[in-house]
C-alpha atoms as a PDB file:
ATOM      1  CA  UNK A   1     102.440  95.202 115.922  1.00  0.00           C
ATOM      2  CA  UNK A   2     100.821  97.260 113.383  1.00  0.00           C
ATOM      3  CA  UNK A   3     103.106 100.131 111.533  1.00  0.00           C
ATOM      4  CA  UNK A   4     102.005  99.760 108.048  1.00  0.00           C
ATOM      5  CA  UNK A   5      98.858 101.565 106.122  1.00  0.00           C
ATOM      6  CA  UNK A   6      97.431 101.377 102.555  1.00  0.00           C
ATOM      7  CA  UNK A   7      95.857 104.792 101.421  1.00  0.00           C
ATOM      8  CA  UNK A   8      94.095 104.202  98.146  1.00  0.00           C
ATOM      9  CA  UNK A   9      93.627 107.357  96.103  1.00  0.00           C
ATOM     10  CA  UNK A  10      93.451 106.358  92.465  1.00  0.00           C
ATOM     11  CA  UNK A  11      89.602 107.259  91.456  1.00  0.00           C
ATOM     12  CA  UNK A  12      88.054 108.913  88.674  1.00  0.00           C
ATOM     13  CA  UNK A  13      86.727 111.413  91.573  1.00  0.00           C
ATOM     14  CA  UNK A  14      84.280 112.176  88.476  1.00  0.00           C
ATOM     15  CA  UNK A  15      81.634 113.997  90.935  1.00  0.00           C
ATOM     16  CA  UNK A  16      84.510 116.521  90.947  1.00  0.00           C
ATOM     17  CA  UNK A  17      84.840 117.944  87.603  1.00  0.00           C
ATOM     18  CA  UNK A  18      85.867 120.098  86.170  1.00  0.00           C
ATOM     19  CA  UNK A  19      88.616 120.689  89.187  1.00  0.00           C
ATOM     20  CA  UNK A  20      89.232 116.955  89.561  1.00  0.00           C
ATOM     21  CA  UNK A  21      90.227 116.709  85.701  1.00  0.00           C
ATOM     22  CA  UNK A  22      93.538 119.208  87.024  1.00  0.00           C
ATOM     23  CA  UNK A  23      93.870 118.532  90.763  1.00  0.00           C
ATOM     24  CA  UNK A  24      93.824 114.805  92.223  1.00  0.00           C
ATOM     25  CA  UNK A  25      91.004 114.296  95.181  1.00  0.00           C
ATOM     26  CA  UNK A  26      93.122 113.918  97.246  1.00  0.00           C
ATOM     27  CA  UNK A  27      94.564 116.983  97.299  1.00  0.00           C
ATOM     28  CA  UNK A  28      90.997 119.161  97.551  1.00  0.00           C
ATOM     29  CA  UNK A  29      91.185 120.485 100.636  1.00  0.00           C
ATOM     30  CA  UNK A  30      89.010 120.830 103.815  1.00  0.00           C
ATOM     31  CA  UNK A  31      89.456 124.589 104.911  1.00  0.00           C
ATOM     32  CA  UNK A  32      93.014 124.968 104.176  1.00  0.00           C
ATOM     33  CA  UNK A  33      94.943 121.469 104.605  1.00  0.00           C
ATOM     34  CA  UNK A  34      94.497 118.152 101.756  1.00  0.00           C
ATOM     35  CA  UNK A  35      92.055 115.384 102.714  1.00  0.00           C
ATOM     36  CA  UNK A  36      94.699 112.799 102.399  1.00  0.00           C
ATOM     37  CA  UNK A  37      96.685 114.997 104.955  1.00  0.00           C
ATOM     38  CA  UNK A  38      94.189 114.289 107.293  1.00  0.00           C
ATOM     39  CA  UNK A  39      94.757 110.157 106.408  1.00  0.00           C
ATOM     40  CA  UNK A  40      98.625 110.329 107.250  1.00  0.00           C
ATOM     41  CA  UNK A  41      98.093 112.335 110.427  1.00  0.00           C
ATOM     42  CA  UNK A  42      95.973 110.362 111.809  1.00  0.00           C
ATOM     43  CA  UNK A  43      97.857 107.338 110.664  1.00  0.00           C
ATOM     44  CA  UNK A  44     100.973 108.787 112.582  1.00  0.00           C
ATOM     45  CA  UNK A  45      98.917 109.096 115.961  1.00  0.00           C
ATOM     46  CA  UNK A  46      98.413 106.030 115.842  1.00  0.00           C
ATOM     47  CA  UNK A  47     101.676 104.528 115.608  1.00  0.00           C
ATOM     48  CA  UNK A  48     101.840 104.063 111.922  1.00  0.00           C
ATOM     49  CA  UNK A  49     105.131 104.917 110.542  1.00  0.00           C
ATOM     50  CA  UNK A  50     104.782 103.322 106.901  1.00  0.00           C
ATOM     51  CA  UNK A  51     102.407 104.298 104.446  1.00  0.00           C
ATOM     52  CA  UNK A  52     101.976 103.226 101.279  1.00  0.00           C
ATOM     53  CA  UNK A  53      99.697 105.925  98.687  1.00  0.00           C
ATOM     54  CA  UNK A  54      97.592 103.563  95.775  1.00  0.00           C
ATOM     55  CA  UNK A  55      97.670 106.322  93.387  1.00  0.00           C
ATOM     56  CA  UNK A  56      96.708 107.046  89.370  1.00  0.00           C
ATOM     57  CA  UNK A  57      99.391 107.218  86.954  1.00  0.00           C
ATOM     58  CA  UNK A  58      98.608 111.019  86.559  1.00  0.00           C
ATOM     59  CA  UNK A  59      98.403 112.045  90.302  1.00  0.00           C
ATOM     60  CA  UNK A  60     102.412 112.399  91.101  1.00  0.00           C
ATOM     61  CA  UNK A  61     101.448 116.013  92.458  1.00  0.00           C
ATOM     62  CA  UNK A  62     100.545 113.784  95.137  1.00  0.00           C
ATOM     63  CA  UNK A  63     103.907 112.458  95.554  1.00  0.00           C
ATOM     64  CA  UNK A  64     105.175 116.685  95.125  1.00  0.00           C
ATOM     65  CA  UNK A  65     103.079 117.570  97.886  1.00  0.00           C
ATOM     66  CA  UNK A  66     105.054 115.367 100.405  1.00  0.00           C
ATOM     67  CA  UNK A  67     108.367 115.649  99.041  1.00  0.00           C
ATOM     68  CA  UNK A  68     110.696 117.307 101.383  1.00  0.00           C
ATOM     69  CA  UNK A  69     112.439 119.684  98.751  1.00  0.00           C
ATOM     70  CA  UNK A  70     109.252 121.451  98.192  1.00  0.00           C
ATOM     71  CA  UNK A  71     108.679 121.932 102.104  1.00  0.00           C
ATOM     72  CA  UNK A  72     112.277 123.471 102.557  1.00  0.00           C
ATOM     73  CA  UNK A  73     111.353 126.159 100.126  1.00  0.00           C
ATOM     74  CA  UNK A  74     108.146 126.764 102.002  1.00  0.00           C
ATOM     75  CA  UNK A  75     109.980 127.036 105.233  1.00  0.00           C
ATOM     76  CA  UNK A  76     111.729 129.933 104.183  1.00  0.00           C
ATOM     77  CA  UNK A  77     109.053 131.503 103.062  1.00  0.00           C
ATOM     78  CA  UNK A  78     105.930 131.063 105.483  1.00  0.00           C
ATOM     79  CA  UNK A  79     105.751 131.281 109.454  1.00  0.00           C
ATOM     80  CA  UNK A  80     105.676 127.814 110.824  1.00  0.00           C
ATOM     81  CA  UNK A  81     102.957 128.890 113.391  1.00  0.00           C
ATOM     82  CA  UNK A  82     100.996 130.564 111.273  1.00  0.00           C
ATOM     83  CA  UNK A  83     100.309 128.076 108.401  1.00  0.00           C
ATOM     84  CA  UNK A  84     100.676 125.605 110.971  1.00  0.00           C
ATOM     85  CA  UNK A  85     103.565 123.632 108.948  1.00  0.00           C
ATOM     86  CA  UNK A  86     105.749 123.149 111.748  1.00  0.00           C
ATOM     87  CA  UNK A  87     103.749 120.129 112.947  1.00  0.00           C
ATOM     88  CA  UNK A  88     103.079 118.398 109.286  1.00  0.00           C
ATOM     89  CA  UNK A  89     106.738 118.865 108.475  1.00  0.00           C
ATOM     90  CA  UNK A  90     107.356 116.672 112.014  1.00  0.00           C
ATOM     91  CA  UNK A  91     104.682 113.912 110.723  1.00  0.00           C
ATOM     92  CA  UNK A  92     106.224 113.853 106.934  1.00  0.00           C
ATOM     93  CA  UNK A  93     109.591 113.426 108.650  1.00  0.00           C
ATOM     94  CA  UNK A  94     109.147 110.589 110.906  1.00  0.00           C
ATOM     95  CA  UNK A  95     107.216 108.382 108.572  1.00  0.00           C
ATOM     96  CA  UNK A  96     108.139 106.508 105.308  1.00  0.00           C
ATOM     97  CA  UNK A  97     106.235 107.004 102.649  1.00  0.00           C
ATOM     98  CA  UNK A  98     105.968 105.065  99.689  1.00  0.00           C
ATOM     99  CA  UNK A  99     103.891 105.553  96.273  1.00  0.00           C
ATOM    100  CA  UNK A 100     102.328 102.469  93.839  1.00  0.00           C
ATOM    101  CA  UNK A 101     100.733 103.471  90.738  1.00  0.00           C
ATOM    102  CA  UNK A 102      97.253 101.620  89.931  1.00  0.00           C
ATOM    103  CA  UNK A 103      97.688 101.919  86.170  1.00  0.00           C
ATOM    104  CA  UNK A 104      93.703 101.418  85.865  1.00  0.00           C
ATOM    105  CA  UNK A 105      91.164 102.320  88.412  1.00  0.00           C
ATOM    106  CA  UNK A 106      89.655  98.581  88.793  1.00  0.00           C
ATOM    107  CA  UNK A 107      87.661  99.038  92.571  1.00  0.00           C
ATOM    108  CA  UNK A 108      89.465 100.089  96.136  1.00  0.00           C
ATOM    109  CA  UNK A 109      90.149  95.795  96.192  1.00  0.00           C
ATOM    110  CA  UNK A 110      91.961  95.823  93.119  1.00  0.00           C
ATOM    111  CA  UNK A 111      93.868  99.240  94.451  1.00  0.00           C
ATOM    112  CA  UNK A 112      94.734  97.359  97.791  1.00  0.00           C
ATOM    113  CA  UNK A 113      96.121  94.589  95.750  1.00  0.00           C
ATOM    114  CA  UNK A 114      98.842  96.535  94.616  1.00  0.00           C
ATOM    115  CA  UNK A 115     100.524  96.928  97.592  1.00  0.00           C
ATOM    116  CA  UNK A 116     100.960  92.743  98.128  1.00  0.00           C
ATOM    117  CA  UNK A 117     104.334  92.571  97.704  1.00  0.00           C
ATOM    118  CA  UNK A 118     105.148  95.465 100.345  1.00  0.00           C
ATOM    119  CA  UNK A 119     103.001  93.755 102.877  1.00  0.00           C
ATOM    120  CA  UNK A 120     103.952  90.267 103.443  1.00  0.00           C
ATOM    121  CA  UNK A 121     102.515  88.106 105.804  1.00  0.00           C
ATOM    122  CA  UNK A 122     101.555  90.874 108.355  1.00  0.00           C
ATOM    123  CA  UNK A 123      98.280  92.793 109.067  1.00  0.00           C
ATOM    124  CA  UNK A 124      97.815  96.295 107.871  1.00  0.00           C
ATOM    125  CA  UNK A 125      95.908  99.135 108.215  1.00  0.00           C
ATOM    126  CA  UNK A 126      93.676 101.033 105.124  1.00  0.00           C
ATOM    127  CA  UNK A 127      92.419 104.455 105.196  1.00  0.00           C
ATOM    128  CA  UNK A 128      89.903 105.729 102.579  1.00  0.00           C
ATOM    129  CA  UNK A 129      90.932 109.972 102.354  1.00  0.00           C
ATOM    130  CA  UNK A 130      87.333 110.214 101.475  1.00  0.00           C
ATOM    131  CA  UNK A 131      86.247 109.547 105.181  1.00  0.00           C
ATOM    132  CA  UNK A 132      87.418 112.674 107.883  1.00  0.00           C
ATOM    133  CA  UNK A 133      86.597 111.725 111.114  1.00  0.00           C
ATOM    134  CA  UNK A 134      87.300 114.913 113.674  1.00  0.00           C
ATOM    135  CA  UNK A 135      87.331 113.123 117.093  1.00  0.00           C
ATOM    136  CA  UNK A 136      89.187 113.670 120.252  1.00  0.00           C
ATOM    137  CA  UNK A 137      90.925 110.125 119.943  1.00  0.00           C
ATOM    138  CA  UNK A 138      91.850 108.765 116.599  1.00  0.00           C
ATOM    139  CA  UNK A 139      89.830 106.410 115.267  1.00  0.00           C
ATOM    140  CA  UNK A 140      92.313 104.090 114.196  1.00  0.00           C
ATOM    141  CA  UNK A 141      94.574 104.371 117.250  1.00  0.00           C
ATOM    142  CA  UNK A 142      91.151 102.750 118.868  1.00  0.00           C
ATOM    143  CA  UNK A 143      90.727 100.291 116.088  1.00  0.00           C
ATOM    144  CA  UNK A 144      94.483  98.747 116.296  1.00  0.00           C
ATOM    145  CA  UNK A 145      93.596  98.199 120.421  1.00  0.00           C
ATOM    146  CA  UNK A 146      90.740  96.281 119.429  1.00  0.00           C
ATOM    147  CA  UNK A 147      92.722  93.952 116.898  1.00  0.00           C
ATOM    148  CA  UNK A 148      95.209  93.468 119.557  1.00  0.00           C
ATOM    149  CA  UNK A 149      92.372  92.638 122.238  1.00  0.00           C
ATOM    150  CA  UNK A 150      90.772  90.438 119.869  1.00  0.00           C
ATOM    151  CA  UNK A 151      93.051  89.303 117.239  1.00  0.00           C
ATOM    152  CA  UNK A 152      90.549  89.669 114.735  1.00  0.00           C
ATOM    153  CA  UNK A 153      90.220  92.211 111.548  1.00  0.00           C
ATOM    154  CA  UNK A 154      88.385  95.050 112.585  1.00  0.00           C
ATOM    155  CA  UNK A 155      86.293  97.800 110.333  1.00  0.00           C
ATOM    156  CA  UNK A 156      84.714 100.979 111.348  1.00  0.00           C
ATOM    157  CA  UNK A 157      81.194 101.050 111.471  1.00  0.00           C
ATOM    158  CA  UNK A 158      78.360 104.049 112.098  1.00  0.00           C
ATOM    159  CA  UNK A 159      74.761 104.369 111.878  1.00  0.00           C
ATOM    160  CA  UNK A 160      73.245 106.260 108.599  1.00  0.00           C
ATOM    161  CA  UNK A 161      70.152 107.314 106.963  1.00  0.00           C
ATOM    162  CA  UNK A 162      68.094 105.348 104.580  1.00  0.00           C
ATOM    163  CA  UNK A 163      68.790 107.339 101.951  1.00  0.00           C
ATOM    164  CA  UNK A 164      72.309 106.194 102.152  1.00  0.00           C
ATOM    165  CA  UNK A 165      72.040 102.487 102.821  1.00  0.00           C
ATOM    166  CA  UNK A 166      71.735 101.482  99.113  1.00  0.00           C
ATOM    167  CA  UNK A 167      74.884 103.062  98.459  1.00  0.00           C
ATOM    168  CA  UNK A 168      77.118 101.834 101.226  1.00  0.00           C
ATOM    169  CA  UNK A 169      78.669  98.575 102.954  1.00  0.00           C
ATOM    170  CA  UNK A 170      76.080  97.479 105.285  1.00  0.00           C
ATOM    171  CA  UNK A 171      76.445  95.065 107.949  1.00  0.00           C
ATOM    172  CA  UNK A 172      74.587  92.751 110.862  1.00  0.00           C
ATOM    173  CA  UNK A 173      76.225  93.011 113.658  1.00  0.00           C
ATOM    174  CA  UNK A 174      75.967  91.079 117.661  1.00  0.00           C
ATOM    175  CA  UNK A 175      76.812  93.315 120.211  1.00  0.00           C
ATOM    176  CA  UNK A 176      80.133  92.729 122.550  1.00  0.00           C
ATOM    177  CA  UNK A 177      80.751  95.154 124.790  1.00  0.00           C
ATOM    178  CA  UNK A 178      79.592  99.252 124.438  1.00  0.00           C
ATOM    179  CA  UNK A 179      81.101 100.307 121.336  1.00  0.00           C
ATOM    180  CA  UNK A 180      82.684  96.831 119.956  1.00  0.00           C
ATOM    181  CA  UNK A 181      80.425  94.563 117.593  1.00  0.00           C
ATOM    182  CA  UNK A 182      80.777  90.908 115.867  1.00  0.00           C
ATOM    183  CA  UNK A 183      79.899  90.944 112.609  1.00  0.00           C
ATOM    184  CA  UNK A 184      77.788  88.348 111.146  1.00  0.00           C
ATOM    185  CA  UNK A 185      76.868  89.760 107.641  1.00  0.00           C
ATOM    186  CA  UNK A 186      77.820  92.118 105.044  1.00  0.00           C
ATOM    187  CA  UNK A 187      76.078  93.619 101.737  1.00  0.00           C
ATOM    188  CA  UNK A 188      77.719  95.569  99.412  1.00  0.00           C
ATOM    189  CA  UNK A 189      74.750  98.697  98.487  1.00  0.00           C
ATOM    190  CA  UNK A 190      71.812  96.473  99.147  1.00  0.00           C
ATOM    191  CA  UNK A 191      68.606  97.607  98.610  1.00  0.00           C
ATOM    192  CA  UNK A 192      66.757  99.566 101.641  1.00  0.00           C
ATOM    193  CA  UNK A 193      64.189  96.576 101.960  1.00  0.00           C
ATOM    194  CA  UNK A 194      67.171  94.100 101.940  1.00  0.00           C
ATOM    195  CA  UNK A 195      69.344  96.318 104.113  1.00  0.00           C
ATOM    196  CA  UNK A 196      70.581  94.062 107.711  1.00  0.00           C
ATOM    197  CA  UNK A 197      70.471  97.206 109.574  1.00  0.00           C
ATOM    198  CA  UNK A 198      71.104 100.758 109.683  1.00  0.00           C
ATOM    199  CA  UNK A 199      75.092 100.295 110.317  1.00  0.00           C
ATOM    200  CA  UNK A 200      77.509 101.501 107.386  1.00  0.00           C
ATOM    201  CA  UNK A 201      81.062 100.665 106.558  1.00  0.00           C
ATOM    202  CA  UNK A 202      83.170 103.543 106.956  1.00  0.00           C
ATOM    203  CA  UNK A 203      86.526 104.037 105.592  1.00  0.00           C
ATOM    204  CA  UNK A 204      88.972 102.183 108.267  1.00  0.00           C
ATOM    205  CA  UNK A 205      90.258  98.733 108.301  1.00  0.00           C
ATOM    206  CA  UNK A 206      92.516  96.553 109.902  1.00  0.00           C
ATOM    207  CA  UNK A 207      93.049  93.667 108.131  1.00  0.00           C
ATOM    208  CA  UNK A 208      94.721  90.309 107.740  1.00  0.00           C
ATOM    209  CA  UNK A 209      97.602  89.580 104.974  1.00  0.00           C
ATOM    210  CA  UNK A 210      94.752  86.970 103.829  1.00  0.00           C
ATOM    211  CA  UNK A 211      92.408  89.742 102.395  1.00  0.00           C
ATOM    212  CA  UNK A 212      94.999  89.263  99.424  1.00  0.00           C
ATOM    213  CA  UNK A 213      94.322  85.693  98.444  1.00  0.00           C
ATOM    214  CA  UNK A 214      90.422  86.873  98.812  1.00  0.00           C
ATOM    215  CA  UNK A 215      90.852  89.513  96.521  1.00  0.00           C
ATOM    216  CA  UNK A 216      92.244  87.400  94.241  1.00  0.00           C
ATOM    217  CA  UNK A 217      89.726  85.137  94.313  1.00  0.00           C
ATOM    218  CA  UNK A 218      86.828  88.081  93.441  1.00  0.00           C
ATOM    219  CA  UNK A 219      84.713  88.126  90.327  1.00  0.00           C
ATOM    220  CA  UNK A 220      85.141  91.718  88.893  1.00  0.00           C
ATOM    221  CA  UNK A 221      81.560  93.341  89.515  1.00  0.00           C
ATOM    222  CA  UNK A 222      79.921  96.264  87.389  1.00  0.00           C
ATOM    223  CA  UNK A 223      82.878  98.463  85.303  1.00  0.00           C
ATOM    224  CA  UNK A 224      85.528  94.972  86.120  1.00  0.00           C
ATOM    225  CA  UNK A 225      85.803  96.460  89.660  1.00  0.00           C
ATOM    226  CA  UNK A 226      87.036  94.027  92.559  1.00  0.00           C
ATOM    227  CA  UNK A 227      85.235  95.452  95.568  1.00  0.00           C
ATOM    228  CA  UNK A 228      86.898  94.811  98.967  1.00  0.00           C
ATOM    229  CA  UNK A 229      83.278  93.862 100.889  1.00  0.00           C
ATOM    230  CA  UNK A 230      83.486  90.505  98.703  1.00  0.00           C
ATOM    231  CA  UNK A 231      87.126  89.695 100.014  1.00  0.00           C
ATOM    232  CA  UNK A 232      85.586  90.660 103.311  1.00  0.00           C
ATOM    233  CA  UNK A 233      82.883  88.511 103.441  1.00  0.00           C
ATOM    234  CA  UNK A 234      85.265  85.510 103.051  1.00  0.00           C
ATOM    235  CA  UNK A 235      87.755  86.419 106.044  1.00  0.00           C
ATOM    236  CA  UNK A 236      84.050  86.972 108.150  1.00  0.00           C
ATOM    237  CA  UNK A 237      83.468  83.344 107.551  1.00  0.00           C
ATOM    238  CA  UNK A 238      86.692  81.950 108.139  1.00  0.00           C
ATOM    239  CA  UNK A 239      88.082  83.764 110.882  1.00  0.00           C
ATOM    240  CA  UNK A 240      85.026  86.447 112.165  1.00  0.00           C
ATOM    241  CA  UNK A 241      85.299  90.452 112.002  1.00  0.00           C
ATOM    242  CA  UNK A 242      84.756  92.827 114.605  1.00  0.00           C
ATOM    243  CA  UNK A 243      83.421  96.558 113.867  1.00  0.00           C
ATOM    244  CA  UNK A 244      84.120  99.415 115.648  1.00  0.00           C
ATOM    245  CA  UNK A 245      80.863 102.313 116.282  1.00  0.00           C
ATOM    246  CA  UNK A 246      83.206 105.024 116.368  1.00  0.00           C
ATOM    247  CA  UNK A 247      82.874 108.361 118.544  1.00  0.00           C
ATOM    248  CA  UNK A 248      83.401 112.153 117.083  1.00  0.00           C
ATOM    249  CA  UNK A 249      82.279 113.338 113.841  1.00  0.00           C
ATOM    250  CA  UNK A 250      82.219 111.585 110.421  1.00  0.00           C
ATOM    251  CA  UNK A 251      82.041 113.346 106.787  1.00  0.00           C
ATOM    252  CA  UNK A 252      82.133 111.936 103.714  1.00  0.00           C
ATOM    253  CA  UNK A 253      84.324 114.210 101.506  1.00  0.00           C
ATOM    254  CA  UNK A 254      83.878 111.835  98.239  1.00  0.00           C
ATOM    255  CA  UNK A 255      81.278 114.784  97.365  1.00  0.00           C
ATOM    256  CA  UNK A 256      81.602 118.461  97.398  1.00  0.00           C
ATOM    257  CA  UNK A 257      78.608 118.752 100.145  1.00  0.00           C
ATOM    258  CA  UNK A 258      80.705 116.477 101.937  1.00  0.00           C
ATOM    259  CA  UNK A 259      83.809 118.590 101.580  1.00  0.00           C
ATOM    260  CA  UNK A 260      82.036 121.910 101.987  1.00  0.00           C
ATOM    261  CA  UNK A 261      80.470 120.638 105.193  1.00  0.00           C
ATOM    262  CA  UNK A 262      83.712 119.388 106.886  1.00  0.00           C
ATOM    263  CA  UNK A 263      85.265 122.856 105.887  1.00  0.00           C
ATOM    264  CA  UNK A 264      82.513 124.850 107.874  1.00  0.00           C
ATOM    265  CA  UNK A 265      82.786 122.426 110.313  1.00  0.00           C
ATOM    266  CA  UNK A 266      86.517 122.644 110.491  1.00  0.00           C
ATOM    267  CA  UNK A 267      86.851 126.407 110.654  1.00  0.00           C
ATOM    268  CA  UNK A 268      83.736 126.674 113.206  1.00  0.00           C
ATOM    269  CA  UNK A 269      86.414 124.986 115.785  1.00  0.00           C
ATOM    270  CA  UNK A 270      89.323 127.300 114.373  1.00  0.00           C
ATOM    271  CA  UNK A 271      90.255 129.207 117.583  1.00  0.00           C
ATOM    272  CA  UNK A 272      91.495 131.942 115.586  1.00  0.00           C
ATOM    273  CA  UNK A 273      88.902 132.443 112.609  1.00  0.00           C
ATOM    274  CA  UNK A 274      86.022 130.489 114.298  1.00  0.00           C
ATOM    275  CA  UNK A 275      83.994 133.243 115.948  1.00  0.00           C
ATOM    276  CA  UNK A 276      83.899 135.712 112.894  1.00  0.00           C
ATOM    277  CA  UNK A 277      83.232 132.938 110.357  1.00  0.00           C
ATOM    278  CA  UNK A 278      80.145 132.172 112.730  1.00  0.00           C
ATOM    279  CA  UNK A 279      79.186 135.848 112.992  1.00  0.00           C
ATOM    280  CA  UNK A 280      79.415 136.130 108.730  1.00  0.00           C
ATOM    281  CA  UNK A 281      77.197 132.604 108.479  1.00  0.00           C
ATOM    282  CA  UNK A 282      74.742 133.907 110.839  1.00  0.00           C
ATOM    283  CA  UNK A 283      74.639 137.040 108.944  1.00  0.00           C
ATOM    284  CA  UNK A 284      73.848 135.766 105.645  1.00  0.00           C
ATOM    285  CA  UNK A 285      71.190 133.115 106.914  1.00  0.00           C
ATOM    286  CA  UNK A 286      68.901 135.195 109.265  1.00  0.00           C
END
């Protein structure tokens, strides 16, 4: 069984300054709720109730934003139903959550690290904030059925654009079975002529306690970052991977386009502001 997930939020998020310099990324929000909120709920659908938050030693607002004092005081203050509380405060209090300062930011493998002495010998489950996915099933929930099918690590996977490729996980993949792929290779930002395929990493894993003695094993890379696709590559050869072509709709919010674009697309589906946000877009575009 698989109940415990890594969220690693520790960057620089330099490609958001000046704002990131005062407000972690994490925290940024898509329309009106935190991108790492997204993370824990959809770590609590499916069946995750630990969670452990990689963070910098400067973000503890993080660590504010889920405390339980500071959502008493909002309950007396805000209708549940309209700020649409009442359902976060029911995720925040049927999880544990704990929080591991990455003193330097040294690569997501380095963050992941941290958290080896929580783990133990059991699998796990990472979530990178910086990947939304709005789908009708959560993505994970459909990941952790694979591991159990398989018994094999599992990342999602999706096609992108060549413009992207060189800046991205890339892998080779067999196909099993409609959306469920072996893996047989994986390049860390490889150039487009040297690309495998078309077929990103995405920011879910489920992985083996072994990814640990991998990542210790890494070379640091460019900046002394451990990257987690070199760790990776060793578990694919000793014990195979699986990837998962997700369903529903992916954003990377590591960017402000990103961000901006999962916030239109966010209150597009808002039953309650949807229709006159649409009529205001279409009226400043035509």
């Amino acid at each position: 069984m698989i109940d415990t997930a890594i969220i690693p939020v520790a960057g620089l998020a330099t490609r958001f300054l000046p704002v990131s310099k005062q407000v972690p990324k994490a925290l940024l929000p898509i329309l009106n709720k935190p991108m790492i909120e997204f993370a824990i709920e959809e770590a609590y659908l499916s069946g995750i109730r630990r969670i452990m938050i990689i963070m910098g030693p400067d973000q503890f607002s993080i660590k504010d934003y889920f405390e339980n004092d500071y959502l008493d005081v909002v309950k007396q203050r805000v209708s549940f139903k309209e700020q649409q509380l009442e359902k976060f405060i029911e995720i925040i209090n049927s999880i544990e959550v704990s929080y591991i300062v990455q003193e330097q930011p040294l690569g997501l493998g380095h963050a992941i690290l941290q958290a080896e002495p929580y783990i133990g010998n059991d699998s796990f489950c990472v979530f990178l904030p910086d990947d939304v996915i709005f789908s009708g099933s959560p993505c994970m929930s459909d990941m952790i059925g694979i591991y159990n099918e398989f018994s094999l690590p599992v990342l999602a996977i999706k096609e992108v654009s060549e413009e992207k490729i060189p800046l991205l996980g890339i892998v080779d993949v067999n196909n099993y079975k409609k959306d469920i792929y072996e893996i047989v290779e994986m390049v860390e930002k490889p150039a487009l002529e040297k690309a495998p395929s078309n077929l990103a990493i995405i920011g879910r894993y489920v992985l083996p306690a072994s990814v640990f003695g991998e990542l210790k094993n890494v070379k640091p890379g460019a900046n002394g970052e451990i990257q987690i696709t070199d760790a990776l590559i060793g578990i694919m050869k000793n014990s195979g991977f699986n990837g998962y072509k997700f369903p529903g709709i992916h954003f990377d919010v590591g960017n402000p386009i990103g961000l901006l674009q999962a916030s239109v697309y966010a209150i597009t589906d808002d039953p309650k502001y949807g229709a006159g946000f649409i009529d205001w877009l279409k009226s400043q575009v035509i």
